[in-house]
PDB file of N, CA and C in Angstrom:
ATOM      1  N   UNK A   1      -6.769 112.487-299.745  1.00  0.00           N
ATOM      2  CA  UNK A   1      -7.586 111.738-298.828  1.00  0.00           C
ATOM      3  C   UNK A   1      -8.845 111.310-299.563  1.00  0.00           C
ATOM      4  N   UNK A   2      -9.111 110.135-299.646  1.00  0.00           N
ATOM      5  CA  UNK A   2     -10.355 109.905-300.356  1.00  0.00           C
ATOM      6  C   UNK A   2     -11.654 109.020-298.761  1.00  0.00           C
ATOM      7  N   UNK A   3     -12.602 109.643-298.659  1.00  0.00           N
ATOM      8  CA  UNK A   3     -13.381 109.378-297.642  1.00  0.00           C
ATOM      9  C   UNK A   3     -14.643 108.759-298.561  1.00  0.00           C
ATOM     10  N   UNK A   4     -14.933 107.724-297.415  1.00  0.00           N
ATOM     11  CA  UNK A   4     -15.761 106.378-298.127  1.00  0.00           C
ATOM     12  C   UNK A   4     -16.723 106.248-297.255  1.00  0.00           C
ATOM     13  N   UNK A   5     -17.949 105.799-297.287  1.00  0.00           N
ATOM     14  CA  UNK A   5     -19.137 105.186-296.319  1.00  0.00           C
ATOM     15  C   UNK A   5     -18.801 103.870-295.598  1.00  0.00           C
ATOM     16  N   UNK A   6     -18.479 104.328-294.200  1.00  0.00           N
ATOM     17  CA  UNK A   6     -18.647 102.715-293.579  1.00  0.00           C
ATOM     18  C   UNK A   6     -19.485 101.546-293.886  1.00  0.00           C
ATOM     19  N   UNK A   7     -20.929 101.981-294.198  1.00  0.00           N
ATOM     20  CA  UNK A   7     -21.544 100.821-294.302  1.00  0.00           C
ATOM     21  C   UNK A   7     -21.401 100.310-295.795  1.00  0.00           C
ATOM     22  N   UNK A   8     -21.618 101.196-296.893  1.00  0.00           N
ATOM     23  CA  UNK A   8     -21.539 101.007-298.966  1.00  0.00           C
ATOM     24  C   UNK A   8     -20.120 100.680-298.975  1.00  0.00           C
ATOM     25  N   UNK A   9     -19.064 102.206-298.816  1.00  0.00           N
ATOM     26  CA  UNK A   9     -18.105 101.765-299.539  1.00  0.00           C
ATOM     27  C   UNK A   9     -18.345 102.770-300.766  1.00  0.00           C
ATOM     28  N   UNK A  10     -19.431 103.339-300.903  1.00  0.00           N
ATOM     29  CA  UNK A  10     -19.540 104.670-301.837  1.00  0.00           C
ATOM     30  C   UNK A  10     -18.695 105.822-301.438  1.00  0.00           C
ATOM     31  N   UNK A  11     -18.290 106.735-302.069  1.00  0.00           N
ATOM     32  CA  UNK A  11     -17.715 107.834-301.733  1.00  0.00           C
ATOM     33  C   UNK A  11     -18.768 108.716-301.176  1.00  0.00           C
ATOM     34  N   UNK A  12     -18.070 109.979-300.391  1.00  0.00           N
ATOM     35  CA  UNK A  12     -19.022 110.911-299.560  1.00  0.00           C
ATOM     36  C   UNK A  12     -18.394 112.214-300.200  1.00  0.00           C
ATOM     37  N   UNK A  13     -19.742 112.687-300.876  1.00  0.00           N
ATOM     38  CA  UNK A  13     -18.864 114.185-301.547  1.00  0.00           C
ATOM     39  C   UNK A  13     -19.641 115.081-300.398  1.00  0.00           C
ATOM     40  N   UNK A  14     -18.834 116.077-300.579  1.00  0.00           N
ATOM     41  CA  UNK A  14     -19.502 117.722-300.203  1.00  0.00           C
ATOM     42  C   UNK A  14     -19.342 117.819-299.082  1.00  0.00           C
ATOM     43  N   UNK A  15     -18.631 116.837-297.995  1.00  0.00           N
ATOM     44  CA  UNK A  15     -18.022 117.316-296.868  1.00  0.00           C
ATOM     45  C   UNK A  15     -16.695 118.087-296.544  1.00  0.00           C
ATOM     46  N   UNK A  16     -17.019 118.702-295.435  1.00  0.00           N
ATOM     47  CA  UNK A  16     -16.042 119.498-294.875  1.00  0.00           C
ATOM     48  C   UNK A  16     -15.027 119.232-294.169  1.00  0.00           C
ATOM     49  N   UNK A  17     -13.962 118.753-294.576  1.00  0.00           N
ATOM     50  CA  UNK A  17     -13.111 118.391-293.655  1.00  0.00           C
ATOM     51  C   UNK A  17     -11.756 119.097-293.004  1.00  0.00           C
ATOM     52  N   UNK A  18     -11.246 118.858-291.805  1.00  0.00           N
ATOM     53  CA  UNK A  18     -10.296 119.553-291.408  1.00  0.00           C
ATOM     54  C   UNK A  18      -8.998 118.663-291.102  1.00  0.00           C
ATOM     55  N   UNK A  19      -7.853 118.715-291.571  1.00  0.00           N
ATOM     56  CA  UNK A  19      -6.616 117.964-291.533  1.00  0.00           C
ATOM     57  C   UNK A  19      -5.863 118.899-290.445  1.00  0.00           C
ATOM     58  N   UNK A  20      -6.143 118.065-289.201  1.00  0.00           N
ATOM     59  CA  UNK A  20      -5.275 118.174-288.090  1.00  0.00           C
ATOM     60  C   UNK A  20      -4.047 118.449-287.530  1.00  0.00           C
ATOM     61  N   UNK A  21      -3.234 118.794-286.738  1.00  0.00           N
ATOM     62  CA  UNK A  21      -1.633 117.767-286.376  1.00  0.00           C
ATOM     63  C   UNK A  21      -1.897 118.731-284.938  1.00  0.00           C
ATOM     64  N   UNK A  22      -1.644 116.975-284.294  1.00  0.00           N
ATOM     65  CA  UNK A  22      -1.526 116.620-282.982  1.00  0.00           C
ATOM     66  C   UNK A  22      -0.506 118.050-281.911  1.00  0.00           C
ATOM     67  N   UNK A  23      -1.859 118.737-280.711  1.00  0.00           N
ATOM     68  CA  UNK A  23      -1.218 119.741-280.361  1.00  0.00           C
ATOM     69  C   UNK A  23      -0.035 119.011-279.651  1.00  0.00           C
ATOM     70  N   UNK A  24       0.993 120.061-279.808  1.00  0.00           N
ATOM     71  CA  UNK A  24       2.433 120.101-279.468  1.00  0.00           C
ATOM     72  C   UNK A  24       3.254 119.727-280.394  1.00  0.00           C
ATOM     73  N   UNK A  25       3.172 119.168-281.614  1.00  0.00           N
ATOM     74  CA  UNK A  25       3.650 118.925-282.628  1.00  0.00           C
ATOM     75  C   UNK A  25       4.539 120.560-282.867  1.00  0.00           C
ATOM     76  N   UNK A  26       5.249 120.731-283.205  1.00  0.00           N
ATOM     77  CA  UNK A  26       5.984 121.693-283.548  1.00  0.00           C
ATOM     78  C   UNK A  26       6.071 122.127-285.081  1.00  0.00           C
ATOM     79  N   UNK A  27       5.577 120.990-286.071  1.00  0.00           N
ATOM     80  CA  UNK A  27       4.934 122.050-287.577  1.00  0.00           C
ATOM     81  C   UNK A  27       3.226 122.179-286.953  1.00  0.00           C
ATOM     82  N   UNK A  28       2.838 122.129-285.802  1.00  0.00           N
ATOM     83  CA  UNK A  28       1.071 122.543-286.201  1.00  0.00           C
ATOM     84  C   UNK A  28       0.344 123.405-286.898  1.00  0.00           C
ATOM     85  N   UNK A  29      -0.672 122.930-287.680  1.00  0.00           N
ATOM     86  CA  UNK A  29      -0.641 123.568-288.354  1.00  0.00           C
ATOM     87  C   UNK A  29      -2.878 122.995-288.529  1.00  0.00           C
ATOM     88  N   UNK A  30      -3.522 123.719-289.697  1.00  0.00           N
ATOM     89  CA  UNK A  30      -4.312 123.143-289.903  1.00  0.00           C
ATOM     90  C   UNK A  30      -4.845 123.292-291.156  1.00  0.00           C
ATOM     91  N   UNK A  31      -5.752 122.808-292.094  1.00  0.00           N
ATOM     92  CA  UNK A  31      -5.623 122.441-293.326  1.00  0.00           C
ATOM     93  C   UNK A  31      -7.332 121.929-293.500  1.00  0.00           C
ATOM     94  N   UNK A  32      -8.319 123.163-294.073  1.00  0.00           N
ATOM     95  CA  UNK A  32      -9.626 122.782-294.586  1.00  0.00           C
ATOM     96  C   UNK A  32     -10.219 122.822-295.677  1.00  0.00           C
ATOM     97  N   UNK A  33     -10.890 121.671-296.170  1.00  0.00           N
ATOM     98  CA  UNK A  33     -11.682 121.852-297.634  1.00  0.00           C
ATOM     99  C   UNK A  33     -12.740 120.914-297.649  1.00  0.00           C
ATOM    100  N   UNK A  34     -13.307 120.766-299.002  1.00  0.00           N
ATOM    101  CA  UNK A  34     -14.765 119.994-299.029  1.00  0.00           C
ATOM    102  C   UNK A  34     -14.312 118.919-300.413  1.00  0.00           C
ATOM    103  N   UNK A  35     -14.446 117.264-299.919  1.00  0.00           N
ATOM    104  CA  UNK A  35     -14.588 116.284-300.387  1.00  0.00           C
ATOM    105  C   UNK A  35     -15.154 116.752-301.941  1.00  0.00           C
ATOM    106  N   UNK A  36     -15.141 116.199-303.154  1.00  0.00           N
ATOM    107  CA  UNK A  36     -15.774 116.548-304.647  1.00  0.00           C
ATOM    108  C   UNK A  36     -16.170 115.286-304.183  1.00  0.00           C
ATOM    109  N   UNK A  37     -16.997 115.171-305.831  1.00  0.00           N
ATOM    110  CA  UNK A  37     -17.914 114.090-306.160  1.00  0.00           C
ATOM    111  C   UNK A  37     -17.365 112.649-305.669  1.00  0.00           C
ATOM    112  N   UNK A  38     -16.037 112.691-305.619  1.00  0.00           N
ATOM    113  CA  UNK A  38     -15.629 111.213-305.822  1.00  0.00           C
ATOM    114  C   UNK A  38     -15.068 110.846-304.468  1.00  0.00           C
ATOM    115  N   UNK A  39     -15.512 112.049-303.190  1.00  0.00           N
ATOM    116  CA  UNK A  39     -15.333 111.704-301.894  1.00  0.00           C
ATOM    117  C   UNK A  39     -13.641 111.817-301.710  1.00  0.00           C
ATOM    118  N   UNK A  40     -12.956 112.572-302.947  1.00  0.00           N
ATOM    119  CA  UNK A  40     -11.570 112.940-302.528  1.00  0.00           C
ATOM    120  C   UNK A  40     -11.578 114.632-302.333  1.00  0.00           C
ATOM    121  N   UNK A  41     -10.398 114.947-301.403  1.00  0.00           N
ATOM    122  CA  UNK A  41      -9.692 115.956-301.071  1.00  0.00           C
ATOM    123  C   UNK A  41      -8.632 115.710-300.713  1.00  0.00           C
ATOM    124  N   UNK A  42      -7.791 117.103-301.617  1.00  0.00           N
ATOM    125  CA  UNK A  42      -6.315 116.723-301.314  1.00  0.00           C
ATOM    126  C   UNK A  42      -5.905 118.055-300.256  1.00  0.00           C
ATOM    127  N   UNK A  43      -4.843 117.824-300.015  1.00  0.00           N
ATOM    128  CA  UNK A  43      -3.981 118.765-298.764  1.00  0.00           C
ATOM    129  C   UNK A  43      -2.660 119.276-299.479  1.00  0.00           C
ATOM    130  N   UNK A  44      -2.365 119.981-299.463  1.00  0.00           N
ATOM    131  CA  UNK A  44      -0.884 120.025-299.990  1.00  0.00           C
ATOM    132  C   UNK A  44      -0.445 120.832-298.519  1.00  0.00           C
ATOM    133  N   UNK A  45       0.592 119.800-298.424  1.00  0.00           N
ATOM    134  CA  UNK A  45       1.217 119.679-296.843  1.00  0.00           C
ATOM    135  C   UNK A  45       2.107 120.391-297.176  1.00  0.00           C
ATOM    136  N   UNK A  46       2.630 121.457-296.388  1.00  0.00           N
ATOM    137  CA  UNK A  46       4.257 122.494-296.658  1.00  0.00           C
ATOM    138  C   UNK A  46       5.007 122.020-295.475  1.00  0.00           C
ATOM    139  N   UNK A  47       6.137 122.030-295.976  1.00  0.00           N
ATOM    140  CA  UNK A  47       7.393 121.862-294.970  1.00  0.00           C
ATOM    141  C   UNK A  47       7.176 123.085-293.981  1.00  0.00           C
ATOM    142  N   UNK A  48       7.882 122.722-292.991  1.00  0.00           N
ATOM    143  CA  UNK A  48       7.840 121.013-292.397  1.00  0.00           C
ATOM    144  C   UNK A  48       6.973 120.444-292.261  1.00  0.00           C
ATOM    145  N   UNK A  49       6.717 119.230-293.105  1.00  0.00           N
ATOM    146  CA  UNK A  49       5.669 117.766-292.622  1.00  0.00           C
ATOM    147  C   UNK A  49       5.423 117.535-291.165  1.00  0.00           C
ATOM    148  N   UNK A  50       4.162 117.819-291.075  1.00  0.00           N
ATOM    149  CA  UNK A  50       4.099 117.326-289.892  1.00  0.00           C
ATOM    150  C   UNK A  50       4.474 116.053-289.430  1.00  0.00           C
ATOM    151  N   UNK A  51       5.027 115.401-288.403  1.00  0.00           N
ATOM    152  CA  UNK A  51       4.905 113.705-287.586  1.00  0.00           C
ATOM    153  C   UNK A  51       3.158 112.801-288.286  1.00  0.00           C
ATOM    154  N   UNK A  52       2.844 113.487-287.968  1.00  0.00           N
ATOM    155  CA  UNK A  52       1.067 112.937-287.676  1.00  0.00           C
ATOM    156  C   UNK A  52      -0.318 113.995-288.018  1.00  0.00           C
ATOM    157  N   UNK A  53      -1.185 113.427-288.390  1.00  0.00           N
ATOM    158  CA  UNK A  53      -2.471 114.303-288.980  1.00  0.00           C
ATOM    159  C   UNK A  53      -3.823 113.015-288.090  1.00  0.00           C
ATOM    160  N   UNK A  54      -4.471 113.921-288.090  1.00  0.00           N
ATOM    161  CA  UNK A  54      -6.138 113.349-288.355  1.00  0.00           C
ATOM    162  C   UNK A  54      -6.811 114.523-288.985  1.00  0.00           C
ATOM    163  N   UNK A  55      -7.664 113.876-289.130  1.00  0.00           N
ATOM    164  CA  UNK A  55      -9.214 114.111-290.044  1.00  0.00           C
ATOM    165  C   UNK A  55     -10.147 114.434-289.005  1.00  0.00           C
ATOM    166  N   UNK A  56     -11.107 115.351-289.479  1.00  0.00           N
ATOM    167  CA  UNK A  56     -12.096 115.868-288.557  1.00  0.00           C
ATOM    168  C   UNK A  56     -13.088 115.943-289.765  1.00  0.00           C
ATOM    169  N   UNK A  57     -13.978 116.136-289.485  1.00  0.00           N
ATOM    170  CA  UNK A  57     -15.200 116.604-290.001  1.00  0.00           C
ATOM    171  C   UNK A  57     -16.187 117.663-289.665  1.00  0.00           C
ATOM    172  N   UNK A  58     -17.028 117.962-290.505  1.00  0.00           N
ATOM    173  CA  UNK A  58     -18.531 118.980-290.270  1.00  0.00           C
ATOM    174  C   UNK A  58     -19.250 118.285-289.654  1.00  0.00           C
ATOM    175  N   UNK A  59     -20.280 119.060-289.417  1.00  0.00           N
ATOM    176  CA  UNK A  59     -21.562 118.596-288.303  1.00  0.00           C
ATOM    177  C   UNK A  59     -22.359 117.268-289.407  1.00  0.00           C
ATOM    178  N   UNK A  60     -21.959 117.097-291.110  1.00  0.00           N
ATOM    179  CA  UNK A  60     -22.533 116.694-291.605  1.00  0.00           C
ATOM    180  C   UNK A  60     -21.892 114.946-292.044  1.00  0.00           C
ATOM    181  N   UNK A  61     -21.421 114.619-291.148  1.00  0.00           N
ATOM    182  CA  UNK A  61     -20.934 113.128-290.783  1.00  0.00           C
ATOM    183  C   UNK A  61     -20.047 112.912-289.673  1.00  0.00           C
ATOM    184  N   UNK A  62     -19.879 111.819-289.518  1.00  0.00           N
ATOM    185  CA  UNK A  62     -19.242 111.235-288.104  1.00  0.00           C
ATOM    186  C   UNK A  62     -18.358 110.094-288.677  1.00  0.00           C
ATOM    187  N   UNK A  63     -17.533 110.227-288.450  1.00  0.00           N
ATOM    188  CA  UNK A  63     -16.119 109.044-288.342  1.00  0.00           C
ATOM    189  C   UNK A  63     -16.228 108.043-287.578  1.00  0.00           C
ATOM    190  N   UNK A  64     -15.828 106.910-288.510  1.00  0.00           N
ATOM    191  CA  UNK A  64     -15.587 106.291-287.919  1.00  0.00           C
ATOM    192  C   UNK A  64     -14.291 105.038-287.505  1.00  0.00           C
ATOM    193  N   UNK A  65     -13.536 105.718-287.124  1.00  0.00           N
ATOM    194  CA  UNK A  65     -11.990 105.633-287.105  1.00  0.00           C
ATOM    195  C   UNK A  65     -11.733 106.402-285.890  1.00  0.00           C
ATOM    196  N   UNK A  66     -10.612 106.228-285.410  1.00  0.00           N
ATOM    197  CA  UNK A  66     -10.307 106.777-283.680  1.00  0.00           C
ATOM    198  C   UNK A  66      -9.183 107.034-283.746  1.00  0.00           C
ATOM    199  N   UNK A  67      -7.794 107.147-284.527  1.00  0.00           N
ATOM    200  CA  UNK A  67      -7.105 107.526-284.309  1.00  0.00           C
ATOM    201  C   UNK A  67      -5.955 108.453-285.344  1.00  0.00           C
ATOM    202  N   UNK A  68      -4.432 108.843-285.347  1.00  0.00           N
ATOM    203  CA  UNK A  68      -4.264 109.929-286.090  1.00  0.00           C
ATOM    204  C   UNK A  68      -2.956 109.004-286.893  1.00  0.00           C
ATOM    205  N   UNK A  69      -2.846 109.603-288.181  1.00  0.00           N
ATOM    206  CA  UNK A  69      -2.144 108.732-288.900  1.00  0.00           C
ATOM    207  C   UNK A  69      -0.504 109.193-289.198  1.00  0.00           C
ATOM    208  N   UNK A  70       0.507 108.531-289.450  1.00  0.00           N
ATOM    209  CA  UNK A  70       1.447 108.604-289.704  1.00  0.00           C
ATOM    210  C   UNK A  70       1.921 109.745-291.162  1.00  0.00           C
ATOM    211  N   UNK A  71       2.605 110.946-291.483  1.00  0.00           N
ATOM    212  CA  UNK A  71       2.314 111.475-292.691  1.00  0.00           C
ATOM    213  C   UNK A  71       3.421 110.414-293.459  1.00  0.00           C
ATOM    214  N   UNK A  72       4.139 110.130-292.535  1.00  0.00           N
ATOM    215  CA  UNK A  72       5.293 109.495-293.704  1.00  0.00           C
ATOM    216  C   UNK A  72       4.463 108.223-293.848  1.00  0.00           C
ATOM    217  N   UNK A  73       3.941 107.384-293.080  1.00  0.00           N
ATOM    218  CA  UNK A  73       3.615 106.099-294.364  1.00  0.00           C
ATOM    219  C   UNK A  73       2.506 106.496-295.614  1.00  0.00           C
ATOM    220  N   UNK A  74       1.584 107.873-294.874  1.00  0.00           N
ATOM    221  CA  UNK A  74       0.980 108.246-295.801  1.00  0.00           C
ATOM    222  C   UNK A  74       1.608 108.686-296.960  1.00  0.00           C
ATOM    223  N   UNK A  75       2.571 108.784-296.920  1.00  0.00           N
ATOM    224  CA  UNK A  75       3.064 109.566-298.453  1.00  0.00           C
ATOM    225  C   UNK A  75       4.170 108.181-298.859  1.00  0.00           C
ATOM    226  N   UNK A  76       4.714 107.472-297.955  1.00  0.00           N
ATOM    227  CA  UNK A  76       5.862 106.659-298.599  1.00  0.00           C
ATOM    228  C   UNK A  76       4.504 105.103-299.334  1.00  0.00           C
ATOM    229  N   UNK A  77       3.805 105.102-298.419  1.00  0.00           N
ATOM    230  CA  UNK A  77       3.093 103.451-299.119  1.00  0.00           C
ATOM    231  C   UNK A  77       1.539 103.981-299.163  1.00  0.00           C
ATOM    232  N   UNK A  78       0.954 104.918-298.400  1.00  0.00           N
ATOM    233  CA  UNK A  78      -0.747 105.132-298.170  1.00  0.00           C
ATOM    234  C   UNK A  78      -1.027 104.059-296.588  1.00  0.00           C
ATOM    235  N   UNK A  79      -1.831 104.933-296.504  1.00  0.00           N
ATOM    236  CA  UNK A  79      -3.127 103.913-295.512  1.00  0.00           C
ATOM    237  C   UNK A  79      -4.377 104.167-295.473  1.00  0.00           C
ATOM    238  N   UNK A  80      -5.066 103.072-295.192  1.00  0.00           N
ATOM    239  CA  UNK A  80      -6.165 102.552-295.171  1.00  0.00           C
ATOM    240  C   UNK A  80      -6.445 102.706-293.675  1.00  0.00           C
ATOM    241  N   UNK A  81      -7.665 103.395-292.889  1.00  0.00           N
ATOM    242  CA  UNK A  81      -8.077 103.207-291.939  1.00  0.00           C
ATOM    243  C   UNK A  81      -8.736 102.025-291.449  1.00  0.00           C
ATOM    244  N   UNK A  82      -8.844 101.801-290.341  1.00  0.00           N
ATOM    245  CA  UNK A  82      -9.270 100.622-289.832  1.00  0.00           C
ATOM    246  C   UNK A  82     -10.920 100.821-289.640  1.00  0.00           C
ATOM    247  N   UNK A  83     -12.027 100.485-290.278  1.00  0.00           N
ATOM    248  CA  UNK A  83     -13.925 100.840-290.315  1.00  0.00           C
ATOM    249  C   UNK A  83     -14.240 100.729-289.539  1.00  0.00           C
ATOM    250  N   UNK A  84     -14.637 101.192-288.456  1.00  0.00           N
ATOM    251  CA  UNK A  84     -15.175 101.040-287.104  1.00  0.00           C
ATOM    252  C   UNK A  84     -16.523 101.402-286.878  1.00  0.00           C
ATOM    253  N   UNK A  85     -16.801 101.222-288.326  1.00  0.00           N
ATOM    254  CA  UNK A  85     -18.569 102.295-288.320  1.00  0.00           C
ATOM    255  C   UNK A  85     -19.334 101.100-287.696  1.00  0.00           C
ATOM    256  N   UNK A  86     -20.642 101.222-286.670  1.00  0.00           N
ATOM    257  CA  UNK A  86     -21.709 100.694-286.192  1.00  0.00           C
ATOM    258  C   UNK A  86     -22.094  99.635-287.363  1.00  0.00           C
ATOM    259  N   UNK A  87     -22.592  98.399-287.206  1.00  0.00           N
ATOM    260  CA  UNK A  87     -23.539  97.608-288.247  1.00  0.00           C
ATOM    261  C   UNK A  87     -23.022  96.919-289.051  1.00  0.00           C
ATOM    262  N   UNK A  88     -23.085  96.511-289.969  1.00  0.00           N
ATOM    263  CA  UNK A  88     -22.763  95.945-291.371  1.00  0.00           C
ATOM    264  C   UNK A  88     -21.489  97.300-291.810  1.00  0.00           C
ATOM    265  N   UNK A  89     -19.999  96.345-291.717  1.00  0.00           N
ATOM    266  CA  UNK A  89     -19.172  97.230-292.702  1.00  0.00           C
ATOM    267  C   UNK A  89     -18.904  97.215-294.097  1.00  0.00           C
ATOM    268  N   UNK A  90     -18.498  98.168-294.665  1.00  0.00           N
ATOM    269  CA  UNK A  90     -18.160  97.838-295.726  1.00  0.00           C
ATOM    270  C   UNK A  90     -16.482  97.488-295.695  1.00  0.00           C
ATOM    271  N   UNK A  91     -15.945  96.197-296.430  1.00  0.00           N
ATOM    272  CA  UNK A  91     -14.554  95.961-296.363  1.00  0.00           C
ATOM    273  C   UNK A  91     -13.573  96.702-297.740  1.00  0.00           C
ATOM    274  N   UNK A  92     -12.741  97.415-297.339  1.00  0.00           N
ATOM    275  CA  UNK A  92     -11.888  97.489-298.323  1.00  0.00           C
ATOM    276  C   UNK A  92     -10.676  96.959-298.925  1.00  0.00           C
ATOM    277  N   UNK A  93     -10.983  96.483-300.274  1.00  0.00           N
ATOM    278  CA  UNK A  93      -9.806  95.663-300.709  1.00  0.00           C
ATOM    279  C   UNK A  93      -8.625  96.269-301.278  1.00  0.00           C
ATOM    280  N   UNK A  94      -9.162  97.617-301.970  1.00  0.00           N
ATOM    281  CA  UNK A  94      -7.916  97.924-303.254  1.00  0.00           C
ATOM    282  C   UNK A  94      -6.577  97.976-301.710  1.00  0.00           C
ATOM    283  N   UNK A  95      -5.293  97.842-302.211  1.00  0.00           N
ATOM    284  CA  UNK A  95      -4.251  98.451-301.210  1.00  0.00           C
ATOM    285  C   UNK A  95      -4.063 100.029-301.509  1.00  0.00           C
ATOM    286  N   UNK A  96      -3.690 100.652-300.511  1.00  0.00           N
ATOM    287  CA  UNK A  96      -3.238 101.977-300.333  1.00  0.00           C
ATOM    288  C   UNK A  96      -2.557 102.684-301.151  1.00  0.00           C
ATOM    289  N   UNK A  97      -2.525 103.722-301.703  1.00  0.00           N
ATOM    290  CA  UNK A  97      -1.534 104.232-303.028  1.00  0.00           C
ATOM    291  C   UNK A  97      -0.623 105.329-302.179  1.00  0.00           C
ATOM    292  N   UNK A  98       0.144 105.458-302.182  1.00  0.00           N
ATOM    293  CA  UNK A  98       1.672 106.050-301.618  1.00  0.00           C
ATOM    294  C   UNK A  98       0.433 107.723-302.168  1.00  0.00           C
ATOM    295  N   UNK A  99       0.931 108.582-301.013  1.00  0.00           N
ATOM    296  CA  UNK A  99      -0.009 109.773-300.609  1.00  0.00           C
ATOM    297  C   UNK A  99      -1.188 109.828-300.629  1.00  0.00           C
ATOM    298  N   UNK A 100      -1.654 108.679-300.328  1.00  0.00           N
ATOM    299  CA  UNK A 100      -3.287 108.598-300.155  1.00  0.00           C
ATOM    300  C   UNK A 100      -4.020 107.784-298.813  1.00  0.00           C
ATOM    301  N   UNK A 101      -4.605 108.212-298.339  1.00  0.00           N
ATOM    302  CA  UNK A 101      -5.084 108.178-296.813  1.00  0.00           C
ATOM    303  C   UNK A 101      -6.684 107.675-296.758  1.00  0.00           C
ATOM    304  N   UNK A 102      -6.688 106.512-297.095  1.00  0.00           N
ATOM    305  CA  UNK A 102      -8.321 106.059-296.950  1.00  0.00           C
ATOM    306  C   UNK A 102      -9.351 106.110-295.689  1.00  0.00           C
ATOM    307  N   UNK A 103     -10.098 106.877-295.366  1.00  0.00           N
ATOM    308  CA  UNK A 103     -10.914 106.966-294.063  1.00  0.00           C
ATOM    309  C   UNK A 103     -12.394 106.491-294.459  1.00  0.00           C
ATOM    310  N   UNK A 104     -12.990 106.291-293.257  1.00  0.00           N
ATOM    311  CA  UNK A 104     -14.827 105.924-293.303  1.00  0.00           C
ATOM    312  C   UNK A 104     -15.037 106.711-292.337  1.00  0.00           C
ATOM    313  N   UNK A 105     -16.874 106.955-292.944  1.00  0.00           N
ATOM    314  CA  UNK A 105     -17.508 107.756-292.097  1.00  0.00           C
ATOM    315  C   UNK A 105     -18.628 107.558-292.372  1.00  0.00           C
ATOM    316  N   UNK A 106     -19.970 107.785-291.860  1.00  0.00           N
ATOM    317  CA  UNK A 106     -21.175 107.823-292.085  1.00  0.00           C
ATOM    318  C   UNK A 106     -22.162 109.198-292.393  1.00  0.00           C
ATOM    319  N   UNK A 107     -22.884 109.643-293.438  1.00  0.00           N
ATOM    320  CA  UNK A 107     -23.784 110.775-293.696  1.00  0.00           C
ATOM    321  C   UNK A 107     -24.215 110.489-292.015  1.00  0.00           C
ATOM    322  N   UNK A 108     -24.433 112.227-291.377  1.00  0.00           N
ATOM    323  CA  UNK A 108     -25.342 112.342-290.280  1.00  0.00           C
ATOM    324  C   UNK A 108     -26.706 112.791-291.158  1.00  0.00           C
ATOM    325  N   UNK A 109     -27.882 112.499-290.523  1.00  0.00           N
ATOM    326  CA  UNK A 109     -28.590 112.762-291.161  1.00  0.00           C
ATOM    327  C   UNK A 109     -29.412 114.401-290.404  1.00  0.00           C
ATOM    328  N   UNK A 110     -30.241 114.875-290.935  1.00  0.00           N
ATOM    329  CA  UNK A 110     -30.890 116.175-290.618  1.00  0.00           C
ATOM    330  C   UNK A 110     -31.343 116.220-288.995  1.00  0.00           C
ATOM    331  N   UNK A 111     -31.820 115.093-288.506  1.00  0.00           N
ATOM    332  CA  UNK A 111     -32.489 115.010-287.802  1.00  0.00           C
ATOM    333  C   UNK A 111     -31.747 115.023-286.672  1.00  0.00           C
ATOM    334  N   UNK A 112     -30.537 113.820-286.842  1.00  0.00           N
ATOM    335  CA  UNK A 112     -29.630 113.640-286.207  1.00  0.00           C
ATOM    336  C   UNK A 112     -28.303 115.283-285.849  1.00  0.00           C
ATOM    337  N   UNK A 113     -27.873 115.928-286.928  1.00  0.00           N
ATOM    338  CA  UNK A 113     -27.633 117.095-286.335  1.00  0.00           C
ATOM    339  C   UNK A 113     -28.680 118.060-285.338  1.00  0.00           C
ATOM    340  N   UNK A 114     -29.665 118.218-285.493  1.00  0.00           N
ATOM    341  CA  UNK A 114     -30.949 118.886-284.725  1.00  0.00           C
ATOM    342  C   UNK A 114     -30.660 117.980-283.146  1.00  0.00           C
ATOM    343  N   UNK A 115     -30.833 116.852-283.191  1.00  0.00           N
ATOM    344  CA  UNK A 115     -30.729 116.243-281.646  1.00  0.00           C
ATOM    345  C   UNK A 115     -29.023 116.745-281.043  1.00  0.00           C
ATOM    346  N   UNK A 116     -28.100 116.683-281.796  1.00  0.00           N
ATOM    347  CA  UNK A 116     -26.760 117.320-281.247  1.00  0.00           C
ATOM    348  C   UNK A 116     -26.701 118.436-280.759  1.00  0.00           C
ATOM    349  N   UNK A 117     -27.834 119.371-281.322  1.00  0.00           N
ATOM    350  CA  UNK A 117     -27.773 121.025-280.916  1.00  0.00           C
ATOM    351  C   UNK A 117     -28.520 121.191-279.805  1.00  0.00           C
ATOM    352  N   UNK A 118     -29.430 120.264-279.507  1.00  0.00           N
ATOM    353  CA  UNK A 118     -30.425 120.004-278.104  1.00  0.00           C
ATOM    354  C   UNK A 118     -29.658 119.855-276.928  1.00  0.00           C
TER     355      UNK A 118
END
């Protein structure tokens, strides 16, 4: 999974993310680690593959994307999420690489977690 800034298009390191599958799914399962420098983290998915995954995050960004992705196109072609971040997006051109799952999200900032806990 490589996670990108809605608005740059820079990578987002040092987040926490959690790889999902949709309750009632029958492999459920769940799957956490922290983005490196280059805003990738990988999953190594065990049989059975789940149907479907999403992405979650830490208190330390917000998504912006709404829904949960396919594992098989993720692994047979990749996808690219659709940017739904607030403002000025950033567009992505490269195409998708077969097991790779492009998402956006935005840094929350300090202040902004503090008003969530209010």
């Amino acid at each position: 999974m490589r996670l990108l800034d809605g608005k740059s298009g820079k990578p987002i390191s040092h987040i926490w993310i959690t790889l999902a599958v949709p309750k009632g799914d029958k492999n459920a399962n769940r799957w956490f680690d922290k983005t490196n420098s280059k805003g990738i983290v990988s999953f190594p998915l065990t049989e059975p593959i789940p149907e479907s995954v999403w992405p979650l995050f830490g208190v330390d960004a917000e998504l912006c994307f709404y829904e949960t992705f396919s594992t098989e196109d993720i692994l047979e072609i990749g996808v690219v999420a659709e940017n739904k971040c607030k403002g000025p997006r950033f567009s992505y051109t490269a195409g998708p690489k077969p097991g790779e799952l492009v998402v956006f999200a935005r840094r929350v900032s300090a202040w902004e977690r503090m008003k969530r806990e209010l």
